[in-house]
Protein backbone atom coordinates (compact mmCIF):
# COMPACT_ATOMS: atom_id res chain seq x y z
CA UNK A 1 173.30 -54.82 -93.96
CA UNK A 2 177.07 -56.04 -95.22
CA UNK A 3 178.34 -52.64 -94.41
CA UNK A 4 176.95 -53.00 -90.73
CA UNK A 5 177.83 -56.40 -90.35
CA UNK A 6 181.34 -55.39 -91.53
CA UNK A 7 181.76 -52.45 -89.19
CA UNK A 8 180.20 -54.21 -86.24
CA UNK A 9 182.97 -57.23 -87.34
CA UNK A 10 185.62 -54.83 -87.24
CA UNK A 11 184.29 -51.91 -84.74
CA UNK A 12 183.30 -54.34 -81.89
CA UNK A 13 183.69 -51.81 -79.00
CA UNK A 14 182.18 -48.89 -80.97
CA UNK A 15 179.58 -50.79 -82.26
CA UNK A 16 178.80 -51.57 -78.55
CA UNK A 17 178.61 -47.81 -77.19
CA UNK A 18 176.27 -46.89 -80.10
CA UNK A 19 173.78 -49.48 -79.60
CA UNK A 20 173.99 -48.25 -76.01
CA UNK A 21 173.64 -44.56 -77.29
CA UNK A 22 170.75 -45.94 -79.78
CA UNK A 23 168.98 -47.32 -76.65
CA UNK A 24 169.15 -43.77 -74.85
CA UNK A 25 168.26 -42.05 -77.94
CA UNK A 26 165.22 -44.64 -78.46
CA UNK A 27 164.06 -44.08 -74.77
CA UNK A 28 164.40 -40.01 -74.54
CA UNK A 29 160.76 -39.88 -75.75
CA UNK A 30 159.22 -41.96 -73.32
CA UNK A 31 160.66 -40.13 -70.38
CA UNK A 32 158.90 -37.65 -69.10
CA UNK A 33 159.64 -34.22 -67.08
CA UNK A 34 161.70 -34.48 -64.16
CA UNK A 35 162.14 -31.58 -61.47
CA UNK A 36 165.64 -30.79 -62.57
CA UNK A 37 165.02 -30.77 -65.90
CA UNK A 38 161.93 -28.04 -65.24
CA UNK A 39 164.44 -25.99 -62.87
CA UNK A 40 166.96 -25.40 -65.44
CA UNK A 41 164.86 -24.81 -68.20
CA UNK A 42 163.78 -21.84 -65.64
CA UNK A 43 167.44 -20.76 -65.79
CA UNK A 44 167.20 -20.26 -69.40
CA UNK A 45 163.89 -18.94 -69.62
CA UNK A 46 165.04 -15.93 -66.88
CA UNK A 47 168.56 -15.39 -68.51
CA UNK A 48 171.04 -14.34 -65.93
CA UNK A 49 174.69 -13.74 -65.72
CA UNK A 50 174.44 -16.28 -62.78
CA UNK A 51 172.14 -18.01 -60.35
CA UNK A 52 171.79 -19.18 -56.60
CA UNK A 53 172.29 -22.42 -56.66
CA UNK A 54 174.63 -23.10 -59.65
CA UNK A 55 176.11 -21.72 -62.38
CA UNK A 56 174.06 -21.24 -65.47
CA UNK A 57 175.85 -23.58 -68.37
CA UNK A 58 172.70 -25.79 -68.16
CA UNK A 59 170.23 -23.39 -68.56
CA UNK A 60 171.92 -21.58 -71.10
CA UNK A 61 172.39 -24.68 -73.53
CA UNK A 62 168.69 -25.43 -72.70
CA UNK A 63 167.90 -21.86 -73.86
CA UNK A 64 169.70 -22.75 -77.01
CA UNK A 65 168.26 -26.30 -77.93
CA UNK A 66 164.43 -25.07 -77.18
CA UNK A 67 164.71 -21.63 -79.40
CA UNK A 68 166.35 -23.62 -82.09
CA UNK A 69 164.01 -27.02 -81.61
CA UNK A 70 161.06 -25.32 -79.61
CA UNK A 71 159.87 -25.71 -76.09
CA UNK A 72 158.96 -29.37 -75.08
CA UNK A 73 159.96 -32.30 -72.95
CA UNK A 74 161.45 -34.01 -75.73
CA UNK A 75 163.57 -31.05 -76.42
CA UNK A 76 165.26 -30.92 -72.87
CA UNK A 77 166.79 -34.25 -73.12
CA UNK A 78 167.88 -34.72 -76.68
CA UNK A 79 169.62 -31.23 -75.20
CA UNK A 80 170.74 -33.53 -72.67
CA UNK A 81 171.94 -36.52 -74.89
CA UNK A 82 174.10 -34.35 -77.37
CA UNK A 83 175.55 -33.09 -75.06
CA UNK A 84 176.65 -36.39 -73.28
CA UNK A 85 177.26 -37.62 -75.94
CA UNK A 86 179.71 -35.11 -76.82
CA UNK A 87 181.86 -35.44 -73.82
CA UNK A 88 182.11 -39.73 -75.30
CA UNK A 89 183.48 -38.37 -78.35
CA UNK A 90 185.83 -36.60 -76.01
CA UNK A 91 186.01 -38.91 -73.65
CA UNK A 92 187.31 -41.48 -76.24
CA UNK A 93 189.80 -38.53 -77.93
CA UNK A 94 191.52 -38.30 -74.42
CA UNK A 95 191.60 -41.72 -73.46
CA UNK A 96 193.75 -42.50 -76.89
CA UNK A 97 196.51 -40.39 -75.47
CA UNK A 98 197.24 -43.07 -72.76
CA UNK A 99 196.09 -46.04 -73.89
CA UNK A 100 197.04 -48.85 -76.36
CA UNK A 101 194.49 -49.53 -79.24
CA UNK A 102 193.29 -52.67 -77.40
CA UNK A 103 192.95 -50.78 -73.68
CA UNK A 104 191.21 -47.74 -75.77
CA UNK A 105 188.08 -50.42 -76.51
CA UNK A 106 188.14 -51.46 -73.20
CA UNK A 107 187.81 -47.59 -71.77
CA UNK A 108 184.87 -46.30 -74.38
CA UNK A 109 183.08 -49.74 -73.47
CA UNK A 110 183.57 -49.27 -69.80
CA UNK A 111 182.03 -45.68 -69.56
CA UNK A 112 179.74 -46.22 -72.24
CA UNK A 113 177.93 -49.03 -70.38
CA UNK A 114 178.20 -47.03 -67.24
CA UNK A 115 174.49 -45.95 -65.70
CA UNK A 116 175.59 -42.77 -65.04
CA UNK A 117 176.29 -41.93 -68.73
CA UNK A 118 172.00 -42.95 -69.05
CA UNK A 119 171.64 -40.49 -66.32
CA UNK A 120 173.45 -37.65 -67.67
CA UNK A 121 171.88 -38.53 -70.83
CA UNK A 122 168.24 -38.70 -69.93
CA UNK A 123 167.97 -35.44 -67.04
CA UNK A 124 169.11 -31.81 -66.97
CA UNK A 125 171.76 -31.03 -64.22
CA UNK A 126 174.77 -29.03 -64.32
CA UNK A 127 176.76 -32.03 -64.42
CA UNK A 128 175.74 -32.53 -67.82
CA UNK A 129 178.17 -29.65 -69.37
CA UNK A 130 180.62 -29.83 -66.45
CA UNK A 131 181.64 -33.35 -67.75
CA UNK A 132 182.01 -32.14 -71.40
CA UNK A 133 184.17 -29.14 -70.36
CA UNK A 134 186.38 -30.87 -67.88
CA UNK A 135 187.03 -33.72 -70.46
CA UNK A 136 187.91 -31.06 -72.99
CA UNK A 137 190.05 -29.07 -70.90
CA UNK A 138 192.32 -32.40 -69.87
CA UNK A 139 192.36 -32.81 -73.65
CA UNK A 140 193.74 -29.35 -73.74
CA UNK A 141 196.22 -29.69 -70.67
CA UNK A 142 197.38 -32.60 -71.88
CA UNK A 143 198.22 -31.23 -75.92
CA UNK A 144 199.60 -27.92 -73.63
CA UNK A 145 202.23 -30.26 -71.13
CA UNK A 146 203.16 -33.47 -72.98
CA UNK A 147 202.92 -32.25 -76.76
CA UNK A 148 204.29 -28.44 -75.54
CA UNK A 149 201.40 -26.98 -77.47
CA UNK A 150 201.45 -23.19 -76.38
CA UNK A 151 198.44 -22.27 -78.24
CA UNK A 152 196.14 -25.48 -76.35
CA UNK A 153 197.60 -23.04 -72.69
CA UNK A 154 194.48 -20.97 -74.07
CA UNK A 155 192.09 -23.18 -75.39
CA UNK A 156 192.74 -25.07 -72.02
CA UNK A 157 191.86 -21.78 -70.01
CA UNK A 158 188.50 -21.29 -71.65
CA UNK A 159 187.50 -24.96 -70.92
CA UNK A 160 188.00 -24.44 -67.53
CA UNK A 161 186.26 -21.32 -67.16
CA UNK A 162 183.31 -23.15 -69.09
CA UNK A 163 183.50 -26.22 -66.97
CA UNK A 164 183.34 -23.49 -63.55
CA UNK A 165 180.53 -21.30 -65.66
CA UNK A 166 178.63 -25.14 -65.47
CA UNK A 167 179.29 -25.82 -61.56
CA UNK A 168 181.72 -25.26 -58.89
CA UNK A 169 183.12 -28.20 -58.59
CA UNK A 170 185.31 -27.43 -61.70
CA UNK A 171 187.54 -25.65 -59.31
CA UNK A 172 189.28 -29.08 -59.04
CA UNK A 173 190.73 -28.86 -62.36
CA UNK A 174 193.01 -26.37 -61.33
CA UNK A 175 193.59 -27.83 -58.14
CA UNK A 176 195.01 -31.13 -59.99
CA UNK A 177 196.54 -28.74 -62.46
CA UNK A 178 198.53 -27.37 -59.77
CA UNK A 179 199.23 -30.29 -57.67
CA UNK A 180 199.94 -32.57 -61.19
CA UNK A 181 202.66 -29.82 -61.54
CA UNK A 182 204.15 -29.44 -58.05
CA UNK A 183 204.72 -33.50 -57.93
CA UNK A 184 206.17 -33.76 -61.67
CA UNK A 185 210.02 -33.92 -61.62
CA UNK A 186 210.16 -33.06 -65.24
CA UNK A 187 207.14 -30.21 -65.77
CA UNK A 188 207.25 -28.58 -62.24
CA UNK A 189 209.45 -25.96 -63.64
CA UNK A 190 206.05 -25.15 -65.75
CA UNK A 191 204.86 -23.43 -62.52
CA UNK A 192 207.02 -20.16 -63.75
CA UNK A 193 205.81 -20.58 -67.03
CA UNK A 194 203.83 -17.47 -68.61
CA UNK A 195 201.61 -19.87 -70.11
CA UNK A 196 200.80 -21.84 -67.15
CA UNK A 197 199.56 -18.46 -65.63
CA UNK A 198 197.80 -16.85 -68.63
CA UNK A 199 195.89 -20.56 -69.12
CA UNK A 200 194.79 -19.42 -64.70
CA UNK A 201 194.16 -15.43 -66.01
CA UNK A 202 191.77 -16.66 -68.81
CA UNK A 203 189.94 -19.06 -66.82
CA UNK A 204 189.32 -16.27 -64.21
CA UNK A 205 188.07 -14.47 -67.27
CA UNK A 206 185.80 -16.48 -68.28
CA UNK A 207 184.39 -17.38 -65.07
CA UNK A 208 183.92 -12.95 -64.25
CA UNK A 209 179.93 -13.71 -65.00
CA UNK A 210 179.73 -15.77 -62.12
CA UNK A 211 181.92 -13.69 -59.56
CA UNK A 212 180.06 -10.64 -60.92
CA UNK A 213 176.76 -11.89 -60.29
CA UNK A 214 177.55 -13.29 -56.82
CA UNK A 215 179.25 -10.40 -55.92
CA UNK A 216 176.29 -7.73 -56.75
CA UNK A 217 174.05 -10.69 -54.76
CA UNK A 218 176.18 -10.70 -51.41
CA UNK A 219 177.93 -13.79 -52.91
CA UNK A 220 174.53 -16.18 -52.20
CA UNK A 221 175.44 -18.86 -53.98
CA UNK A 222 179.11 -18.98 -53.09
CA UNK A 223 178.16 -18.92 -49.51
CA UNK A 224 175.18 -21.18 -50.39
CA UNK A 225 177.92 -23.99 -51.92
CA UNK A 226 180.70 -23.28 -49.43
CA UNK A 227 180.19 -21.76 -45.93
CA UNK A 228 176.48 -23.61 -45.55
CA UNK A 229 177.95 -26.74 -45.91
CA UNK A 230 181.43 -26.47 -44.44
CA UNK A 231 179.45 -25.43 -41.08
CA UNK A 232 177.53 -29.12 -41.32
CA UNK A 233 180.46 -31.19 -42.35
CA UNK A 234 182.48 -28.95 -39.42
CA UNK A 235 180.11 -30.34 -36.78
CA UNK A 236 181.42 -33.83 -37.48
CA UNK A 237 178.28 -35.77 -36.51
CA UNK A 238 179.48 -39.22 -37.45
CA UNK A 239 176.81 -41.32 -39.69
CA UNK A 240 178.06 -44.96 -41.16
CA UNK A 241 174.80 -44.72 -43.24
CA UNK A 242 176.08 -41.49 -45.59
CA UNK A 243 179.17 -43.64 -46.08
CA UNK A 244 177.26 -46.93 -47.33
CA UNK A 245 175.17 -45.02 -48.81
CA UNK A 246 177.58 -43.41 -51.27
CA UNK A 247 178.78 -46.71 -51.59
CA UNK A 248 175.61 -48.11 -52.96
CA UNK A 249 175.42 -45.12 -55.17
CA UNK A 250 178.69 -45.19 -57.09
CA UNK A 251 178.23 -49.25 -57.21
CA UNK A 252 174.89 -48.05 -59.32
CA UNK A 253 176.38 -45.19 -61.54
CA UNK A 254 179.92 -47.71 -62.04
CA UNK A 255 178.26 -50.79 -61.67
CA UNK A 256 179.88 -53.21 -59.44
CA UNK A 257 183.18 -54.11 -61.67
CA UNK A 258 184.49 -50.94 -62.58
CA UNK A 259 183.67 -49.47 -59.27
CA UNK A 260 185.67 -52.46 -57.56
CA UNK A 261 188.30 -51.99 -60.14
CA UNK A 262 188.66 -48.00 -59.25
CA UNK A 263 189.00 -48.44 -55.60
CA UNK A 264 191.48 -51.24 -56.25
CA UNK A 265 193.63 -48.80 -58.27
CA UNK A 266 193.31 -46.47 -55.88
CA UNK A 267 194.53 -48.23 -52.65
CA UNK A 268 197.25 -49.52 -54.97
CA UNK A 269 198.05 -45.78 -56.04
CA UNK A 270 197.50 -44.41 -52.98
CA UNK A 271 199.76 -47.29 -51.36
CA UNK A 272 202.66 -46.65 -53.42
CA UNK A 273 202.87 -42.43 -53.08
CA UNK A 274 201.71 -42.62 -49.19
CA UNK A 275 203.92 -45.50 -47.74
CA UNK A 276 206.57 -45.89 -50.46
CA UNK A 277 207.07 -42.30 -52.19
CA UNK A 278 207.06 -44.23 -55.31
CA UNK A 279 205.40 -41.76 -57.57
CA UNK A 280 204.29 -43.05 -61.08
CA UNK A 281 205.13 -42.05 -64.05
CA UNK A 282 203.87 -38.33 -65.45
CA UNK A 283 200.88 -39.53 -67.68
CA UNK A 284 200.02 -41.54 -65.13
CA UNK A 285 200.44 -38.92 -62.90
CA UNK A 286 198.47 -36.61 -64.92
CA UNK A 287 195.35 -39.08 -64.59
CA UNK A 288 195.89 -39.31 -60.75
CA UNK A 289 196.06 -35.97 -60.35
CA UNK A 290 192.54 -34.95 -61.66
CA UNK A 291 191.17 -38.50 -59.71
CA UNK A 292 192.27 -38.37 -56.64
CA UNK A 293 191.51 -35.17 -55.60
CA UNK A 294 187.79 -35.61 -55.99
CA UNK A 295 186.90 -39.40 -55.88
CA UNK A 296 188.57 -39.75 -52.47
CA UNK A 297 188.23 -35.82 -51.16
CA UNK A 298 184.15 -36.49 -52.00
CA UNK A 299 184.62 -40.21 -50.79
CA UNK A 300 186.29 -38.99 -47.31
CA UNK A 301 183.54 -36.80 -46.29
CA UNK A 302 181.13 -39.48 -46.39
CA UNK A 303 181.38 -40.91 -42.79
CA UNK A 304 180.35 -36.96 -41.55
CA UNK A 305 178.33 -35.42 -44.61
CA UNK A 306 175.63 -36.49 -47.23
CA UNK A 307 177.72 -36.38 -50.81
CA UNK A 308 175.39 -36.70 -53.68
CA UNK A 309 175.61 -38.98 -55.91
CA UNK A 310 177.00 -36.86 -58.86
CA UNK A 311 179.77 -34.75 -56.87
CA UNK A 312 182.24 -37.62 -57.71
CA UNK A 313 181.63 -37.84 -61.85
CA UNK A 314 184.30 -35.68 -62.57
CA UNK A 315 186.84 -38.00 -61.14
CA UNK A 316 185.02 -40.42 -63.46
CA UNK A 317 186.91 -39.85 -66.99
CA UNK A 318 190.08 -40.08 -66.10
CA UNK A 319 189.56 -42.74 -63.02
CA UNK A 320 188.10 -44.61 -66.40
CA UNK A 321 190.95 -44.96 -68.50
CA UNK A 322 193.43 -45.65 -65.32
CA UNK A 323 191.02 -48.84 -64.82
CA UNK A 324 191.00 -50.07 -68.28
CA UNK A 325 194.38 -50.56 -67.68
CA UNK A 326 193.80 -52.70 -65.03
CA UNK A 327 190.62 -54.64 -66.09
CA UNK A 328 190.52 -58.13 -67.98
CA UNK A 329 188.43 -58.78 -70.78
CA UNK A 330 186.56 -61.25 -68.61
CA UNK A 331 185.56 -58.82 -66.23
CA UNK A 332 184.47 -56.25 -68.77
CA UNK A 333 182.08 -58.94 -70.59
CA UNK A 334 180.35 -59.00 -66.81
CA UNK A 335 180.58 -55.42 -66.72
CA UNK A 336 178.39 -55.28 -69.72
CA UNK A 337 175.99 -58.12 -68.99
CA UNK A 338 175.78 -56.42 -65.83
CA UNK A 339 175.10 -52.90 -67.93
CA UNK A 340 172.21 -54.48 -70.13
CA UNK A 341 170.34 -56.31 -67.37
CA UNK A 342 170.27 -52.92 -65.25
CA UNK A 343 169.03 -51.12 -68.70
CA UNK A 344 166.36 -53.59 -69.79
CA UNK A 345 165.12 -52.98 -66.17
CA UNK A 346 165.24 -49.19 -66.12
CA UNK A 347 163.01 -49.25 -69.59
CA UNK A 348 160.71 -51.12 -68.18
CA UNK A 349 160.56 -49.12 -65.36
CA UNK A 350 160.17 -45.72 -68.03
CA UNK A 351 157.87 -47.79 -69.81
CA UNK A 352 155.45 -49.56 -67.44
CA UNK A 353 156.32 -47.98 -64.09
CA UNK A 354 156.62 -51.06 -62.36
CA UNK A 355 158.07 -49.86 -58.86
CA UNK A 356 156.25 -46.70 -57.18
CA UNK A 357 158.69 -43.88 -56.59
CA UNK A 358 157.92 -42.58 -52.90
CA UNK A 359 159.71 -39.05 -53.95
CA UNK A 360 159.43 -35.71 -55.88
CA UNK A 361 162.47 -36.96 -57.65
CA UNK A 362 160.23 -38.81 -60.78
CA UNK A 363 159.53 -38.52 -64.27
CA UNK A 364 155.99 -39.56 -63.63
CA UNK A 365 152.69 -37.17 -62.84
CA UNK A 366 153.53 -33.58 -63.88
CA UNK A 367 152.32 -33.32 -66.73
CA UNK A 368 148.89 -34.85 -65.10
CA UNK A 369 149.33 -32.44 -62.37
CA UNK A 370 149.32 -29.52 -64.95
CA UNK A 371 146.43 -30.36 -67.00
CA UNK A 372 144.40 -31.13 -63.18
CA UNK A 373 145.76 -27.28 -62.22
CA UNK A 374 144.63 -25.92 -65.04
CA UNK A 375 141.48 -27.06 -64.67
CA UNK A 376 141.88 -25.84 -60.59
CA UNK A 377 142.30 -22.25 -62.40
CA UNK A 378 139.37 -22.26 -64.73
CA UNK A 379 137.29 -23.11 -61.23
CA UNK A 380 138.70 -19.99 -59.36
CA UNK A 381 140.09 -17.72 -62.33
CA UNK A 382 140.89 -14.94 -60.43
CA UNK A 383 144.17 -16.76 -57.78
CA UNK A 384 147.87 -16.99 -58.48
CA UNK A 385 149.20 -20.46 -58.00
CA UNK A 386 152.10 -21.16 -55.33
CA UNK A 387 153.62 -24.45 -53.77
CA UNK A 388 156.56 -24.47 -51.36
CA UNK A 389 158.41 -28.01 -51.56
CA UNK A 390 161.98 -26.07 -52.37
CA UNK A 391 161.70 -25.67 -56.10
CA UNK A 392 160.20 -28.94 -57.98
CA UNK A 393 156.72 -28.23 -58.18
CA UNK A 394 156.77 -24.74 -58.95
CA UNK A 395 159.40 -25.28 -61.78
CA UNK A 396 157.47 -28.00 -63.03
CA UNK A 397 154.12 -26.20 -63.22
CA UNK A 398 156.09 -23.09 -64.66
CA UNK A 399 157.41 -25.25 -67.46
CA UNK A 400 153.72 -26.40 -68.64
CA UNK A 401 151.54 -23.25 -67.63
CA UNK A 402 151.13 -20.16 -69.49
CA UNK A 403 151.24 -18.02 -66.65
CA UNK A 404 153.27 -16.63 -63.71
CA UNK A 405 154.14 -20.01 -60.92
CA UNK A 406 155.57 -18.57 -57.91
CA UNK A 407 157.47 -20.49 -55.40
CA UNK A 408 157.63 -20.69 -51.25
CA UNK A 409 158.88 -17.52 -50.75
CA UNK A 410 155.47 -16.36 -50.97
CA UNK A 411 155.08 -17.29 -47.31
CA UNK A 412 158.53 -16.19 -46.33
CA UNK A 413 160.68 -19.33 -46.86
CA UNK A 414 163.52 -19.46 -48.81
CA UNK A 415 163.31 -20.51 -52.63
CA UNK A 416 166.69 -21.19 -54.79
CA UNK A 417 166.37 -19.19 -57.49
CA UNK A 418 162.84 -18.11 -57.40
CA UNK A 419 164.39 -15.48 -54.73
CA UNK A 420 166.10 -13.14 -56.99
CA UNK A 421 163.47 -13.01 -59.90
CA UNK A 422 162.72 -9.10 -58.50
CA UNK A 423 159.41 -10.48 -57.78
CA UNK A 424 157.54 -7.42 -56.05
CA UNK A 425 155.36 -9.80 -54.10
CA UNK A 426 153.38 -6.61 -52.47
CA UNK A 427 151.28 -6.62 -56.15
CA UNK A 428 149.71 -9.79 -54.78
CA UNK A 429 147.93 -8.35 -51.44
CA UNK A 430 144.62 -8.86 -51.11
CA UNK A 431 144.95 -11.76 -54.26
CA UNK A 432 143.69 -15.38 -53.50
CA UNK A 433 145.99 -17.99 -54.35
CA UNK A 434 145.80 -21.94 -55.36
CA UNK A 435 148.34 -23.43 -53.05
CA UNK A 436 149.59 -27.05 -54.25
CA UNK A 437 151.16 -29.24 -52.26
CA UNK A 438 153.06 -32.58 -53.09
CA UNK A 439 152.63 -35.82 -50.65
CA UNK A 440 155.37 -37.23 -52.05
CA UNK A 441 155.20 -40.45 -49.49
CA UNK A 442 151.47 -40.86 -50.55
CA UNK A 443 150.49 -43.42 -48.16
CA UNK A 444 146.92 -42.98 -47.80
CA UNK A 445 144.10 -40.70 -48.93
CA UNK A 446 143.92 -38.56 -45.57
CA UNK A 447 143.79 -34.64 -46.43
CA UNK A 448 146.81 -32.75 -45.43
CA UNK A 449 148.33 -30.85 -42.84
CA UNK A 450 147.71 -27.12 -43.44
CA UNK A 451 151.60 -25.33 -43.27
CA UNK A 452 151.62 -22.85 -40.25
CA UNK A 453 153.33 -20.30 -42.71
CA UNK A 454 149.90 -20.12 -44.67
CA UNK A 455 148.18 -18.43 -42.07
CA UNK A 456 150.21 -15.85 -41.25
CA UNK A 457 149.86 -14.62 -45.10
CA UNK A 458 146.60 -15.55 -45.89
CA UNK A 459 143.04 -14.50 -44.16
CA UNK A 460 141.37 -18.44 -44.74
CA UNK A 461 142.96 -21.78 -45.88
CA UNK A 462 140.51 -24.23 -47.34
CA UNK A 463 141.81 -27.51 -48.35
CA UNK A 464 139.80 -28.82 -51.74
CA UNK A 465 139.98 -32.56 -52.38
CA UNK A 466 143.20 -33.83 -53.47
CA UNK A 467 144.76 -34.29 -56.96
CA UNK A 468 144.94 -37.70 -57.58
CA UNK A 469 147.00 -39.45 -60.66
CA UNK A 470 146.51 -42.25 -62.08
CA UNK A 471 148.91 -44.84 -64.02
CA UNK A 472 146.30 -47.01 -65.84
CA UNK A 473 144.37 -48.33 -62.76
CA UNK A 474 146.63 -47.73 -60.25
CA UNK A 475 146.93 -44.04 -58.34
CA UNK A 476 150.66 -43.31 -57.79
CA UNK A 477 150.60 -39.96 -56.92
CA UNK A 478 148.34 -37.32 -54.58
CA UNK A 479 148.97 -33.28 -54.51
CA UNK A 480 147.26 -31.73 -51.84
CA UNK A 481 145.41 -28.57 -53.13
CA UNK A 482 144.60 -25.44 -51.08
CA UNK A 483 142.42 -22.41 -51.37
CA UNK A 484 144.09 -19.29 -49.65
CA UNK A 485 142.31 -16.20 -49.17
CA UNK A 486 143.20 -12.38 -48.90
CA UNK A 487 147.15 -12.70 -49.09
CA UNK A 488 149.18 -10.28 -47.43
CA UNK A 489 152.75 -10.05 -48.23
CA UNK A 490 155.59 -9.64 -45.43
């Protein structure tokens, strides 16, 4: 008890990011399976040099923790914790190359309080290893440009090839590489270096997987991440609400202080290079230039284009330590009241699931839905089960099943990854099938709305009564269940 008392005494800001890591670690077991966290365990349970919709970093570490820990719920996100937990511990490494001892506390504290540190701790996306790789590769950069490491060129190239093998949006750490470079009086002439461009050759390298597997698949998920959307945010439909709501969003993951704090510092940034060509200094150029590109890129697309919540994280780590710079101690101390009062609310929401969640997008109900199938099968042992809501419920009742889940491209729509399995759905003719079907809005009791895709695959379409689960005494969620007869593939 001395020794923590001691080390709390003189570890104040540690101290405080492990009893926030304690908090997630204490919580992981009461949070059940969420969609995402099913999907990717799907990427790992059908290895694959690539997939559809992402990369497959996620489902590959996945793959790792559950052969070396065995298959659960639990498993998934203490997969998910290390991890995050890593990219602190890396977080904290690169922050002490800018920072003074005193600003250093400040930075760990900031982003360990952050929400979206709980998120990335607590549910499988690729965001999850992107953030440990991109950290690690500015580590690298940095030892490579300001301590004129050669060696850390290398070790920097294989970060960023691991941070692109986790998603695409990794492609902006070459793009600040680059434009870090072009702007720097004193390291442009790096450009022409050999090292520069065998750091770029190896992270190609390391990313051939990915190309590989998109190119023998008509580059789907390229076009799936690139053209697909380029065409919406090309049409330039004009929506206020996409731009508040990203605004609500990163006031959530940031909380309201450092979020105000990052926009501050980058008006004043922005300011100064725009109107007065008054660049900064190169470390703090070298921060900018792996902020800027994708805090306001993602930020200026909001006023035509829906940008998720987690497309800006990346800008996150080193947007962090520039504001730490910036922020008083008074306003951290609110940042961090701020931090624990949103906490002690989300366990009680994990705990006693206070506030219904009107979406697919919950920890709540699969596992209830399972058992409830399962039971479905024993009644009519001789059907495949199906559901078509995009990916959730099939990955979720493939995670808990022992047996083949397919998805909605069973009746001809289009389903992520489920798509290039090499499914030969023609095996299924003349099969009967269990077709489940979230109501995710669950606002009454009323039976469902048959899909018109069912019929054109299926001979009859009976709807049995509803799945129904419960939360003590209160039903939160309904899953509309169908019998389909005779199914004829397309």
């Amino acid at each position: 008890m001395n020794i923590l008392k001691i080390f709390i005494k003189k570890h104040p800001a540690i101290s405080l990011v492990l009893a926030f890591q304690l908090y997630r670690l204490l919580l992981l077991p009461f949070m059940g399976l969420m969609p995402q966290d099913a999907y990717y365990y799907f990427y790992g349970e059908n290895l694959s040099l690539s997939y559809f919709d992402h990369p497959g970093m996620i489902g590959y570490l996945l793959r790792i923790f559950t052969t070396l820990f065995g298959k659960s719920v639990f498993t998934l996100k203490l997969a998910d914790f290390v991890i995050t937990s890593l990219t602190l511990l890396s977080f904290y490494k690169l922050a002490s190359y800018f920072l003074s001892k005193q600003k250093l506390q400040y930075a760990i504290v900031l982003i360990g309080s952050t929400i979206f540190i709980s998120i990335l701790s607590f549910n499988s996306t690729p965001d999850v290893p992107l953030l440990l790789f991109w950290t690690t590769a500015l580590i690298f950069l940095y030892k490579a440009i300001f301590k004129e490491k050669k060696i850390h060129w290398i070790w920097a190239g294989i970060a960023m090839g691991l941070a692109f093998d986790s998603k695409y949006t990794a492609l902006f750490l070459q793009i600040g590489l680059v434009g870090f470079l072009i702007f720097s009086n004193k390291y442009r002439k790096l450009l022409l270096s050999p090292w520069f461009w065998m750091s770029i050759i190896i992270s190609v390298l390391v990313t051939l997987p990915v190309f590989w597997w998109n190119y023998q698949h008509d580059f789907a998920s390229f076009l799936f991440q690139s053209s697909n959307r380029t065409g919406e945010i090309s049409e330039l439909n004009i929506n206020p609400k996409n731009f508040f709501g990203a605004i609500g969003h990163q006031l959530l993951l940031l909380l309201p202080v450092l979020f105000s704090v990052i926009v501050a510092l980058t008006l004043k940034y922005l300011k100064k290079i725009i109107f007065k060509f008054n660049l900064p200094s190169d470390k703090t150029l070298f921060l900018l230039a792996f902020f800027i590109p994708t805090f306001v890129g993602f930020f200026s697309l909001t006023f035509i284009y829906w940008v998720k919540l987690n497309w800006m994280m990346p800008s996150y780590i080193t947007g962090i330590i520039l504001a730490s710079i910036f922020i008083t101690k008074k306003l951290l101390k609110i940042q961090v009241i701020i931090s624990i009062i949103i906490h002690v609310l989300i366990s009680l929401q994990v705990l006693f699931y206070l506030v219904p969640i009107k979406s697919d997008d919950t920890w709540v109900g699969w596992e209830e839905l399972a058992e409830e199938t399962q039971k479905l099968k024993k009644e009519y042992p001789d059907t495949f089960i199906f559901s078509a809501d995009n990916y959730k419920t099939s990955a979720v009742l493939d995670f808990y099943l022992d047996e083949k889940i397919y998805a909605q491209n069973i009746i001809g729509l289009h389903a992520k990854h489920f798509d290039y399995l090499g499914d030969n759905l023609t095996i299924l003719n003349g099969k009967d099938a269990l077709f489940i079907d979230s109501d995710s809005r669950f606002k009454n009791y009323d039976k469902g709305k048959i899909k018109p895709e069912l019929s054109k695959y299926f001979q009859e379409i009976k709807q049995l009564e509803p799945i129904i689960i419960k939360k003590g005494d209160r039903d939160i969620r309904k899953f509309w269940v169908f019998y389909c007869t005779n199914y004829q593939s397309h």
